[in-house]
N, C-alpha and C. Protein backbone atom coordinates (compact mmCIF):
# COMPACT_ATOMS: atom_id res chain seq x y z
N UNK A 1 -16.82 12.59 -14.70
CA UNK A 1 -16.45 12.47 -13.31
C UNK A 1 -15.05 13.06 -13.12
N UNK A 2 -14.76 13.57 -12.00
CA UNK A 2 -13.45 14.40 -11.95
C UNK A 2 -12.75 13.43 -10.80
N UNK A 3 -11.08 13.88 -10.91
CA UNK A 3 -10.57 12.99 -10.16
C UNK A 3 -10.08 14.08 -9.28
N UNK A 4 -9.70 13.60 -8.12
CA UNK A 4 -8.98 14.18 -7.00
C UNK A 4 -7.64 13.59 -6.89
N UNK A 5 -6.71 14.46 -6.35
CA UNK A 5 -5.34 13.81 -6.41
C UNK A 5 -4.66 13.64 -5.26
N UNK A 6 -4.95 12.55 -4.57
CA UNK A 6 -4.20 12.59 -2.83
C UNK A 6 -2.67 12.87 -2.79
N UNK A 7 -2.32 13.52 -1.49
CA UNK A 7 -1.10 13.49 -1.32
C UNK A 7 -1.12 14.12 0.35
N UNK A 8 -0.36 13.19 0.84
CA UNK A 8 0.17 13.24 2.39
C UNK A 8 1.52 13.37 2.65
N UNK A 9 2.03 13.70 4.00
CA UNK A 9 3.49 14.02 4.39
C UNK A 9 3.76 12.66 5.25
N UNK A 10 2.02 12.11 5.24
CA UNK A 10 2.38 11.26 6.46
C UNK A 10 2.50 9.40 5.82
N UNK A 11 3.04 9.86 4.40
CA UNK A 11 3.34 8.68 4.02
C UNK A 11 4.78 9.11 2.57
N UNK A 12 6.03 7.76 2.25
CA UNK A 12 6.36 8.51 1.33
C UNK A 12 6.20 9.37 0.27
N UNK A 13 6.74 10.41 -0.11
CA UNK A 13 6.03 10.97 -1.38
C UNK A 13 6.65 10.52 -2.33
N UNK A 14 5.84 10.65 -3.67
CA UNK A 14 6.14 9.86 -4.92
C UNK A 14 7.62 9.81 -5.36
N UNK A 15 8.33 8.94 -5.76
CA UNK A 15 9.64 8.88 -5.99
C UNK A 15 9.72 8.77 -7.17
N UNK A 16 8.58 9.03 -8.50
CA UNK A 16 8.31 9.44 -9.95
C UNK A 16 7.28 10.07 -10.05
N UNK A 17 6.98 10.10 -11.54
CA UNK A 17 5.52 10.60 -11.74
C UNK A 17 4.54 9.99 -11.69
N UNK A 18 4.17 9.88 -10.34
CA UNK A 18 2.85 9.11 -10.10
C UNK A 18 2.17 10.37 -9.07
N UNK A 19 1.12 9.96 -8.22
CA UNK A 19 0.36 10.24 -7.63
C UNK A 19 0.56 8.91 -6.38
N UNK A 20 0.20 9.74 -5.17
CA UNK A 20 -0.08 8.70 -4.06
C UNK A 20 -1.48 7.82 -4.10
N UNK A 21 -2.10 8.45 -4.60
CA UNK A 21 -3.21 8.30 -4.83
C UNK A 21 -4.40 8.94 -5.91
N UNK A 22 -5.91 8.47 -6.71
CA UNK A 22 -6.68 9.18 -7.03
C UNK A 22 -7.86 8.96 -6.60
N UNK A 23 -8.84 9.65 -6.46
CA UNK A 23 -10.17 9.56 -6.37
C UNK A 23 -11.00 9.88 -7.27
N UNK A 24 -11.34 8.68 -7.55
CA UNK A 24 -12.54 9.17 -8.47
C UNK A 24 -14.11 9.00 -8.17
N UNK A 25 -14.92 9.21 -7.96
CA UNK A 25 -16.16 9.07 -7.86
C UNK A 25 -16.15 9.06 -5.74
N UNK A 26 -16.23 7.55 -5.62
CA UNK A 26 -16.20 7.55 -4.24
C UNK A 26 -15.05 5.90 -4.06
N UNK A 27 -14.32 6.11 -5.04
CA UNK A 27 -13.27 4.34 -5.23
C UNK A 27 -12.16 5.82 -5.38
N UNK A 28 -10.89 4.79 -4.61
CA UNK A 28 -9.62 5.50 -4.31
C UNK A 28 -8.56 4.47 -4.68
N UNK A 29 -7.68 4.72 -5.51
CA UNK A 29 -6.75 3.91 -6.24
C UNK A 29 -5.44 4.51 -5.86
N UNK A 30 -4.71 3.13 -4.79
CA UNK A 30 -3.53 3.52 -4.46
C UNK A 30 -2.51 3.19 -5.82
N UNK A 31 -1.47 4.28 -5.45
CA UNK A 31 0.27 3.99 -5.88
C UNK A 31 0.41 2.40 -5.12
N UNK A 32 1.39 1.37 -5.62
CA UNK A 32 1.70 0.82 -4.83
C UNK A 32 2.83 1.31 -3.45
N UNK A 33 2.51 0.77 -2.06
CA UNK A 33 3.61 1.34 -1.05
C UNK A 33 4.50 0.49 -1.07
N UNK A 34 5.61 1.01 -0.87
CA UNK A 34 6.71 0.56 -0.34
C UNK A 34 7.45 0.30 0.94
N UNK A 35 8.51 -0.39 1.73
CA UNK A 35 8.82 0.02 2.67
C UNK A 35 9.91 1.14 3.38
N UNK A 36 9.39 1.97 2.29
CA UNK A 36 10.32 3.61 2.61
C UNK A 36 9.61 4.69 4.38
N UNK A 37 10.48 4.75 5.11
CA UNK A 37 10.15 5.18 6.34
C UNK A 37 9.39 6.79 5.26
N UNK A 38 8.72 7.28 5.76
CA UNK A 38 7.72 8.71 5.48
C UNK A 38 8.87 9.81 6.14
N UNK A 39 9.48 9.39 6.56
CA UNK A 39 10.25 10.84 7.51
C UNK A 39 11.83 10.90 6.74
N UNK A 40 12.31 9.70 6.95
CA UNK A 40 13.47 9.83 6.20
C UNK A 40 13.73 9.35 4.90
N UNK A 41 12.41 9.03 4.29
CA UNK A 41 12.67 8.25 2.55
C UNK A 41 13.97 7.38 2.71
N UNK A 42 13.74 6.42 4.10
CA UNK A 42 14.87 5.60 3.73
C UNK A 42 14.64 4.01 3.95
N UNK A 43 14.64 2.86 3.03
CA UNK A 43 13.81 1.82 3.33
C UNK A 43 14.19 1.11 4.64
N UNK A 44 13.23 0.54 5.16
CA UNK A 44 13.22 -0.35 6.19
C UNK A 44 14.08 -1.42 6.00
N UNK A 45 14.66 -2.34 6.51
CA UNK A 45 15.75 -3.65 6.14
C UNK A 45 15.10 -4.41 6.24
N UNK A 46 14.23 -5.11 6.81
CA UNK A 46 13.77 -6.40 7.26
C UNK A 46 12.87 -6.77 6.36
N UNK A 47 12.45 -7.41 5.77
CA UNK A 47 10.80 -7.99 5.36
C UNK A 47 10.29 -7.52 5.63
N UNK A 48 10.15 -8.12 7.02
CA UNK A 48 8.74 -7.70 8.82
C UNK A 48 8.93 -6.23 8.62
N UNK A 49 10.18 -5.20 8.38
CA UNK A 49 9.95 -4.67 8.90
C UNK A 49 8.93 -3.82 7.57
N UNK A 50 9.35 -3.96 6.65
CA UNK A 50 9.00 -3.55 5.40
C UNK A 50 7.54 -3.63 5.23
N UNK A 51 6.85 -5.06 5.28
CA UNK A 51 5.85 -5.21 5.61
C UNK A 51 4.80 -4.37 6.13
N UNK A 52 5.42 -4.00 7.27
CA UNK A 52 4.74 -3.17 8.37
C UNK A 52 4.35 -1.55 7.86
N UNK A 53 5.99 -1.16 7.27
CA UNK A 53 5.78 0.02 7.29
C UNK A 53 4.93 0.23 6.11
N UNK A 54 4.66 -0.77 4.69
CA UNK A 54 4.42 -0.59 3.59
C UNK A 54 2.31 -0.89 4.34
N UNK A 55 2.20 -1.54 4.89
CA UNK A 55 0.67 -1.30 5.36
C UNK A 55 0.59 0.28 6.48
N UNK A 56 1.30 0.73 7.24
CA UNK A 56 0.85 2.29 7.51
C UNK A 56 0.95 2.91 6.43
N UNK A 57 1.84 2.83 5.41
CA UNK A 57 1.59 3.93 4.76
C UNK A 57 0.45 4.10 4.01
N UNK A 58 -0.09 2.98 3.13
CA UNK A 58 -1.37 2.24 2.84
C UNK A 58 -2.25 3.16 3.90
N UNK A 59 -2.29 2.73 5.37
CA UNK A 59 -3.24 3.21 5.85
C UNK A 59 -3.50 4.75 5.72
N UNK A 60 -2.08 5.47 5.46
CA UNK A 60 -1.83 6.92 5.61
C UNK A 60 -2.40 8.00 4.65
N UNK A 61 -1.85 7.05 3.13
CA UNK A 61 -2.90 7.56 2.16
C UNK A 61 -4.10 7.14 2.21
N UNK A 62 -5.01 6.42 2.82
CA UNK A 62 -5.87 5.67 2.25
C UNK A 62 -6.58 6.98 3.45
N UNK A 63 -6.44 6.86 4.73
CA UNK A 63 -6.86 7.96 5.42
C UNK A 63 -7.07 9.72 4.74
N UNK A 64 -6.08 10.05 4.33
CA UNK A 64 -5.78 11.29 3.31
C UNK A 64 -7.14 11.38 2.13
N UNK A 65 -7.25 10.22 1.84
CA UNK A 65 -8.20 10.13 0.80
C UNK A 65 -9.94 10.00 1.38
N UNK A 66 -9.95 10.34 2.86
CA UNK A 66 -11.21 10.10 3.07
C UNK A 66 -11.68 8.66 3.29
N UNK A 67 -10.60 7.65 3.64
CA UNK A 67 -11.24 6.50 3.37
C UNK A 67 -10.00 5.52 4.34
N UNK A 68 -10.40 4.56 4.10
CA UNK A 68 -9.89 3.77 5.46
C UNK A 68 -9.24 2.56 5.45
N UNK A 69 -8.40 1.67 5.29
CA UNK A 69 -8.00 0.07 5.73
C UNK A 69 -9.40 -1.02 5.68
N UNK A 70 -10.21 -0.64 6.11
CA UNK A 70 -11.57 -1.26 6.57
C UNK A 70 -12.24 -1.19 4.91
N UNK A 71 -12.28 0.39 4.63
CA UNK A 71 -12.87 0.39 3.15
C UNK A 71 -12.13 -0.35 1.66
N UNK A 72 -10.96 -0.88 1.70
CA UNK A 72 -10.17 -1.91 1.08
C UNK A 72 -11.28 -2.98 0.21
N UNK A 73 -11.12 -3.00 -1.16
CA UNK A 73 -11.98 -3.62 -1.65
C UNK A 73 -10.94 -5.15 -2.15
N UNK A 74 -9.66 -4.53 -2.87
CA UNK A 74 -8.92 -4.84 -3.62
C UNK A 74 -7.56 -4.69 -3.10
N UNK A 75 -6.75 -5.94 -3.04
CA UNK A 75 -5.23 -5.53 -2.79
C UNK A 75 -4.01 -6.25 -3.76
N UNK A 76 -3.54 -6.09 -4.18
CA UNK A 76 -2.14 -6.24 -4.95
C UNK A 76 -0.84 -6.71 -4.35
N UNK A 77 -0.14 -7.53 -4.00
CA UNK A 77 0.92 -7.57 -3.62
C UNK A 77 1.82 -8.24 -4.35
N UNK A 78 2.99 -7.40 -4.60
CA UNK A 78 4.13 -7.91 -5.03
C UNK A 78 5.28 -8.21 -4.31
N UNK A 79 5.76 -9.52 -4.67
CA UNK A 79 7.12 -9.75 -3.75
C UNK A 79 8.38 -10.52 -4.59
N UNK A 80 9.42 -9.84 -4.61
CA UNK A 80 10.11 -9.99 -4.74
C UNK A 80 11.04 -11.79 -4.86
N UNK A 81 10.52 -11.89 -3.94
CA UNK A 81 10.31 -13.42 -3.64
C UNK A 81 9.21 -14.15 -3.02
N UNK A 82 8.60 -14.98 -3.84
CA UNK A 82 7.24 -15.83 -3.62
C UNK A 82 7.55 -16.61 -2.15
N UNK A 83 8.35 -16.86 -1.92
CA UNK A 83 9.27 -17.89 -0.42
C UNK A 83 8.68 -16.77 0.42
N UNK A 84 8.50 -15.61 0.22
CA UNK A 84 8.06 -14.59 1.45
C UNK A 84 6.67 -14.33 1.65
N UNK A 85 5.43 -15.11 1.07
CA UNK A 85 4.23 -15.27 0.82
C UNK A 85 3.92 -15.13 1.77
N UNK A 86 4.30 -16.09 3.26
CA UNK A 86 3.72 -17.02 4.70
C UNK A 86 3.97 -15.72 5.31
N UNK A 87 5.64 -15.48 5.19
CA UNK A 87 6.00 -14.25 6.27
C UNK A 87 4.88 -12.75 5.78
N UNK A 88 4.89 -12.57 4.85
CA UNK A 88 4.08 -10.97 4.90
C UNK A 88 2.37 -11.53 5.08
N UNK A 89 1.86 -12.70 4.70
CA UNK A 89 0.28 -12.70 4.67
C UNK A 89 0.69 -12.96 6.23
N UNK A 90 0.86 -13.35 7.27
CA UNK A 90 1.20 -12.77 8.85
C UNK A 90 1.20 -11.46 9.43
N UNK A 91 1.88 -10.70 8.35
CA UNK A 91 1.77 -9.51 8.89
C UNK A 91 0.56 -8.89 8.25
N UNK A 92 -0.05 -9.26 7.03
CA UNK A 92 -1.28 -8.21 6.33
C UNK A 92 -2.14 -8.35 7.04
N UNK A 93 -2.36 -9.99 7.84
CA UNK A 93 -3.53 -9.98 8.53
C UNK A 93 -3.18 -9.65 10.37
N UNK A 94 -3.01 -8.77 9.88
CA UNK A 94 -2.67 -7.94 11.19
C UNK A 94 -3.30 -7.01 10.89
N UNK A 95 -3.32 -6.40 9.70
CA UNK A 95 -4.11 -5.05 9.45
C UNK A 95 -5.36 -5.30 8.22
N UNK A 96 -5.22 -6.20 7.91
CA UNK A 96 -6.45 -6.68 7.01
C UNK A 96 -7.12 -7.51 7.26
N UNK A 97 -8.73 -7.20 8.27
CA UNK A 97 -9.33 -8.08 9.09
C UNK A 97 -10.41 -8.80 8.25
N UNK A 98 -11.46 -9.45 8.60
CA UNK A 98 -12.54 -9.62 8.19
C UNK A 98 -13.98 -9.01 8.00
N UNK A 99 -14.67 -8.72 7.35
CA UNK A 99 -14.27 -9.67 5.58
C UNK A 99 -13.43 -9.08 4.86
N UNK A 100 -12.21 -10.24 4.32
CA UNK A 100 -11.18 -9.92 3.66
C UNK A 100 -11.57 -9.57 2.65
N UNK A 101 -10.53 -8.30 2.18
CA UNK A 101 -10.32 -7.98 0.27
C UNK A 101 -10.01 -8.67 -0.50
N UNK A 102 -10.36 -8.63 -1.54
CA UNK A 102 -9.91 -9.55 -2.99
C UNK A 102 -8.41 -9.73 -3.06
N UNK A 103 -7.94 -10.25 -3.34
CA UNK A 103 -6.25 -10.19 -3.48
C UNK A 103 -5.73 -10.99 -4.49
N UNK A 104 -4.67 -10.32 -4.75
CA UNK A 104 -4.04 -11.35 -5.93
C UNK A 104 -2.23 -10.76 -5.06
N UNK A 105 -1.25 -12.06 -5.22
CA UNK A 105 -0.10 -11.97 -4.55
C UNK A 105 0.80 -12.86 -5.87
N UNK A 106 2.05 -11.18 -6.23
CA UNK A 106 2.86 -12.43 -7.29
C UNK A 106 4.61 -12.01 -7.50
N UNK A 107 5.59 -13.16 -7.47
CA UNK A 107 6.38 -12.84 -7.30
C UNK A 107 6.53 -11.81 -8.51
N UNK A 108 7.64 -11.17 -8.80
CA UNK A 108 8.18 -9.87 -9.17
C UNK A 108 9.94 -10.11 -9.63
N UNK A 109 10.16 -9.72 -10.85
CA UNK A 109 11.69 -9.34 -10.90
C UNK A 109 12.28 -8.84 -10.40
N UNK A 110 12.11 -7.28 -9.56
CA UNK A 110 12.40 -6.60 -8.66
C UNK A 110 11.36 -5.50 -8.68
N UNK A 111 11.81 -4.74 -7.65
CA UNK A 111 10.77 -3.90 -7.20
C UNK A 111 11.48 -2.45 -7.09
N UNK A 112 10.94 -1.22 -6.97
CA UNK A 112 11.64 -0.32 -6.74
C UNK A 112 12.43 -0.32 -5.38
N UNK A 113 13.65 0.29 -5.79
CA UNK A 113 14.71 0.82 -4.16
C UNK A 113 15.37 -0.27 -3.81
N UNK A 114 14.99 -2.10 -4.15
CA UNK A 114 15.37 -2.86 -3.99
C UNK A 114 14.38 -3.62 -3.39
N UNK A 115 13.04 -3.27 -2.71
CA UNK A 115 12.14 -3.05 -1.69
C UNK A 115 11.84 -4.86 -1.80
N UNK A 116 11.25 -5.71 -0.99
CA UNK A 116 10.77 -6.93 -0.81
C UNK A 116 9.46 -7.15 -1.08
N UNK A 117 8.52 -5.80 -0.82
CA UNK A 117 7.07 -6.09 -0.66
C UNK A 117 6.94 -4.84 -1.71
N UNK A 118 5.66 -4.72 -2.20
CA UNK A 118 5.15 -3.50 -2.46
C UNK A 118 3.66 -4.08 -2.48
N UNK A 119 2.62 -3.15 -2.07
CA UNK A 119 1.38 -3.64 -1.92
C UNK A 119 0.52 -2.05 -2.59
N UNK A 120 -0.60 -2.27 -3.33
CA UNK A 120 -1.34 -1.23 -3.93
C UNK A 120 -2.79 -1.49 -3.87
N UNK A 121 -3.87 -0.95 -3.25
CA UNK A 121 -5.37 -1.31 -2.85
C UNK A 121 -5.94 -0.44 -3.95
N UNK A 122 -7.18 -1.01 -4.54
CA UNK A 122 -8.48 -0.14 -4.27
C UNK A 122 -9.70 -0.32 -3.26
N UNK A 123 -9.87 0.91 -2.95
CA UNK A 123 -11.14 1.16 -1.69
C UNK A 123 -11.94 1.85 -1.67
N UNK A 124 -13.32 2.01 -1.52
CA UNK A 124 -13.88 3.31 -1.63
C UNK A 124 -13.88 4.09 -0.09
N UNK A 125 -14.39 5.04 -0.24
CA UNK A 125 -14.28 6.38 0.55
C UNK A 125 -15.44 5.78 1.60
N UNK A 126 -15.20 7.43 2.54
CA UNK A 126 -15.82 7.01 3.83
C UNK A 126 -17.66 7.44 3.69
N UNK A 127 -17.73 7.86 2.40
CA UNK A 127 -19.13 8.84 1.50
C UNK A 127 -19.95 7.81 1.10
C-alpha cells in the first residue's frame, strides 16, 4: 500500500520533520495541531483561543487529505494541564458532533512552542 503525503498552506506547516499528514489506504493520520495561527506561525494566547485554532487547522488538513471533521475516527489530546480538560472538551464539542470519536485526553510535560492543547486524529477519507 503506498502512502500519500498531505500538506496545506491553509494550516501550519511542519515546524520539524514530520508530515501534516499521511494517507494510507483510505485512513488519514494527523501530525498533532497546535495553536499556531497558519498565516503568521505565531501561537494564539488564550486556551479558547488555542483550542479553536488547533481544531481549524485539524479541519484544514483533514480537508487537504480528502476527508473531513465528520470522518474522525480517533482523537488524541494533549494538555499541558489536566485543570484545562472542562475548558477545551467545550470547545471540541463545538466541532466534534455526534457520534463522537474515540478519544483518549492526557496531561503532558510540555508541549511544543509552549502551546496548551495539541490534538492529533485518525479519520478515513471521503472514498
Amino acid at each position: 500500500m503506498t502512502k500519500k503525503i498531505v500538506s496545506t498552506d491553509k494550516a501550519p506547516k511542519a515546524i520539524g520533520p514530520y508530515s501534516q499528514a499521511v494517507v494510507v489506504g483510505e485512513m488519514v493520520y494527523t501530525s498533532g495541531q497546535i495553536g499556531l495561527n497558519p498565516e503568521t506561525m505565531e501561537m494564539r494566547e488564550t486556551l479558547e483561543e488555542q483550542a479553536h485554532q488547533v481544531c481549524k487547522n485539524l479541519m484544514a488538513v483533514l480537508e487537504a487529505a480528502d476527508s473531513s471533521i465528520n470522518n474522525v475516527i480517533k482523537t488524541t489530546v494533549f494538555l499541558d494541564d489536566i485543570n484545562d480538560f472542562v475548558a477545551v472538551n467545550e470547545i471540541y464539542a463545538q466541532y466534534f458532533t455526534e457520534p463522537f470519536p474515540a478519544r483518549s485526553a492526557v496531561e503532558v510535560g510540555k508541549l511544543p512552542k509552549n502551546a496548551k492543547v495539541e490534538i492529533e486524529v485518525i479519520a478515513h477519507t471521503n472514498n
